[in-house]
Protein backbone atom coordinates (compact mmCIF):
# COMPACT_ATOMS: atom_id res chain seq x y z
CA UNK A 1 13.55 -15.31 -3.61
CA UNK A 2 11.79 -16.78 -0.84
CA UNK A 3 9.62 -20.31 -0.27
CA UNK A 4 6.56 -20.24 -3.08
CA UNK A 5 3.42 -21.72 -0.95
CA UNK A 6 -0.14 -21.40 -2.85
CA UNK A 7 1.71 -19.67 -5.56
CA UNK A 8 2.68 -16.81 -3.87
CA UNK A 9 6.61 -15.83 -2.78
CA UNK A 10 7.28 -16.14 0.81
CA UNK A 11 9.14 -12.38 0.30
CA UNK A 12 5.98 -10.25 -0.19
CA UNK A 13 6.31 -6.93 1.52
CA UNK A 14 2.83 -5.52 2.63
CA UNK A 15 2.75 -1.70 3.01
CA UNK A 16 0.90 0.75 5.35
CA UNK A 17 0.39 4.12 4.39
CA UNK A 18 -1.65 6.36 6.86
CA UNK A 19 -2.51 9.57 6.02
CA UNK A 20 -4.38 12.21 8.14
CA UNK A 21 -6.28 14.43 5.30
CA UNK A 22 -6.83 18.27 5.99
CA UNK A 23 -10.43 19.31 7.02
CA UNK A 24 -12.34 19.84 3.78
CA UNK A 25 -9.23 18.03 1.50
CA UNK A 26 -11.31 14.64 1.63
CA UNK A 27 -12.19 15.27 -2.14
CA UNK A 28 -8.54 16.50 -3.28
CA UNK A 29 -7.14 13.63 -1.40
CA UNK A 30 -9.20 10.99 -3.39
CA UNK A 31 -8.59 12.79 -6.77
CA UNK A 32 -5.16 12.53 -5.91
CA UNK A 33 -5.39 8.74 -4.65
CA UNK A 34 -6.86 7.57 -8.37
CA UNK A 35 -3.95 9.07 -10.59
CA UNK A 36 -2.04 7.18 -7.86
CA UNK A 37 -3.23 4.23 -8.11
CA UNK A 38 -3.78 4.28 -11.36
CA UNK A 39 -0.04 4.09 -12.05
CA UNK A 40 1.31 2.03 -9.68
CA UNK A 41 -1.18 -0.71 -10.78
CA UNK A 42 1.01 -0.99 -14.21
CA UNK A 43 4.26 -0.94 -11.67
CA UNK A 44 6.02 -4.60 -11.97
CA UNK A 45 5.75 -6.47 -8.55
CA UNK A 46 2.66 -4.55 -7.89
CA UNK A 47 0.01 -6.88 -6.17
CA UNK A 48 -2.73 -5.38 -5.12
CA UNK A 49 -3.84 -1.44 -3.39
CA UNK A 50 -6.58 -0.70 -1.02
CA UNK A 51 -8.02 2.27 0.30
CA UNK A 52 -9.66 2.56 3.65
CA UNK A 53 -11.71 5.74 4.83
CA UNK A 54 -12.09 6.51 8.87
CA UNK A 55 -15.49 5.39 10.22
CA UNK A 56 -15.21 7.63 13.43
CA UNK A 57 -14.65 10.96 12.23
CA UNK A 58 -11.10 11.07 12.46
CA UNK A 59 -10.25 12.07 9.14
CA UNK A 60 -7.32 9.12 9.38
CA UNK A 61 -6.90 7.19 5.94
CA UNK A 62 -5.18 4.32 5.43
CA UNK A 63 -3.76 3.14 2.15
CA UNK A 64 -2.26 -0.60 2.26
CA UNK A 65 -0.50 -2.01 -0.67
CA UNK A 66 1.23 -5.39 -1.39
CA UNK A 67 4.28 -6.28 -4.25
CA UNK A 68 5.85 -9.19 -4.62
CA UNK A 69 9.28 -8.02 -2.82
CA UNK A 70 10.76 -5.52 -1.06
CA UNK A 71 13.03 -4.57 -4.37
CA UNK A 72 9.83 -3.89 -6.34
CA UNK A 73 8.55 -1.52 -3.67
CA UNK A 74 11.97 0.13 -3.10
CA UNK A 75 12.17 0.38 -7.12
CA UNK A 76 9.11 2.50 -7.67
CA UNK A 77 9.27 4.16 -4.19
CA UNK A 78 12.26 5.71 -5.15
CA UNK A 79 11.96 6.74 -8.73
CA UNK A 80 11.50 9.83 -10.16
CA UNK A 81 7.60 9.04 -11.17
CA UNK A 82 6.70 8.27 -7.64
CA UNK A 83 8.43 11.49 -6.47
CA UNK A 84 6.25 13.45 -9.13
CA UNK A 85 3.17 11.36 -8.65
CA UNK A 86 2.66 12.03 -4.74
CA UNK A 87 3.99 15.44 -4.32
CA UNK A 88 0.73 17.23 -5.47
CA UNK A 89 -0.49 14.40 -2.34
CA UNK A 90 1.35 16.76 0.29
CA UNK A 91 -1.47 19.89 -0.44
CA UNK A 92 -4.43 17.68 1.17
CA UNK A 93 -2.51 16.01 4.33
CA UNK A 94 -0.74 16.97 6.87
CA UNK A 95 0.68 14.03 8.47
CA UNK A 96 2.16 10.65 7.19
CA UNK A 97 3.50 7.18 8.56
CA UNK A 98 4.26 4.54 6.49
CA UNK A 99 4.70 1.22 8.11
CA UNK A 100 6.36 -1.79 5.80
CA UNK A 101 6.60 -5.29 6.41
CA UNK A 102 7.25 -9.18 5.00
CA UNK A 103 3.72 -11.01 5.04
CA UNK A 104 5.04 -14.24 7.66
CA UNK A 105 1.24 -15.59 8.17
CA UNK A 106 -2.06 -14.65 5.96
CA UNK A 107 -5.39 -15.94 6.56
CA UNK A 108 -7.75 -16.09 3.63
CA UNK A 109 -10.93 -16.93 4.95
CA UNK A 110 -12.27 -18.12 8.14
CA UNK A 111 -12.74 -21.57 7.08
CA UNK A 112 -9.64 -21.97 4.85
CA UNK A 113 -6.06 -22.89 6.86
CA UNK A 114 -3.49 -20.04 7.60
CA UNK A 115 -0.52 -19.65 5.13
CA UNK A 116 2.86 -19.22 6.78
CA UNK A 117 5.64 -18.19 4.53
CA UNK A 118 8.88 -19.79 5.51
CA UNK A 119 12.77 -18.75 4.36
């Protein structure tokens, strides 16, 4: 595992999941999101999930996600619960991208110094 700074592991992964919803599936799409998240809050190395909603009209969500490593993500990503859990997910979009990452620099707040996670 990675450098600890603040308490936190220098190997977090941070996860980007964009999802274009189909016209009229915004309701389907956010039933679907809370049985979601729902169970991958009790998944170990789970951190924390957030939901963002277009402001423009675009009908482009964005779901980000951060676990403590890489494993943990890989773990539930590829396990049969995940694989049940999302399919029923596929009915209200109709494009994906999912963008993953290590967390190298995090700001907290404006007035609080940047965190850099070192190997």
């Amino acid at each position: 595992m990675g450098t600890v700074q603040n308490g936190r592991s220098a190997e977090r992964l941070s996860v980007v999941f964009a999802v274009h919803v189909i016209e009229g599936g915004e309701q389907g799409f956010l039933d679907m999101y809370d049985q979601i998240r729902k169970s991958v809050a009790r998944t170990p190395g789970h951190i924390i999930d957030r939901l963002g909603a277009p402001v423009d009209g675009s009908r482009q969500w964005v779901i980000t996600s951060e676990w403590e490593t890489p494993e943990d993500f890989f773990a539930w990503q590829q396990s049969e619960e995940h694989r049940e859990l999302v399919a029923p997910l596929r009915k209200w979009v109709d494009a994906t991208q999912s963008l993953r990452f290590r967390v190298v620099k995090e700001t907290v707040e404006a007035h609080k110094e940047t965190v850099e996670a070192t190997s």
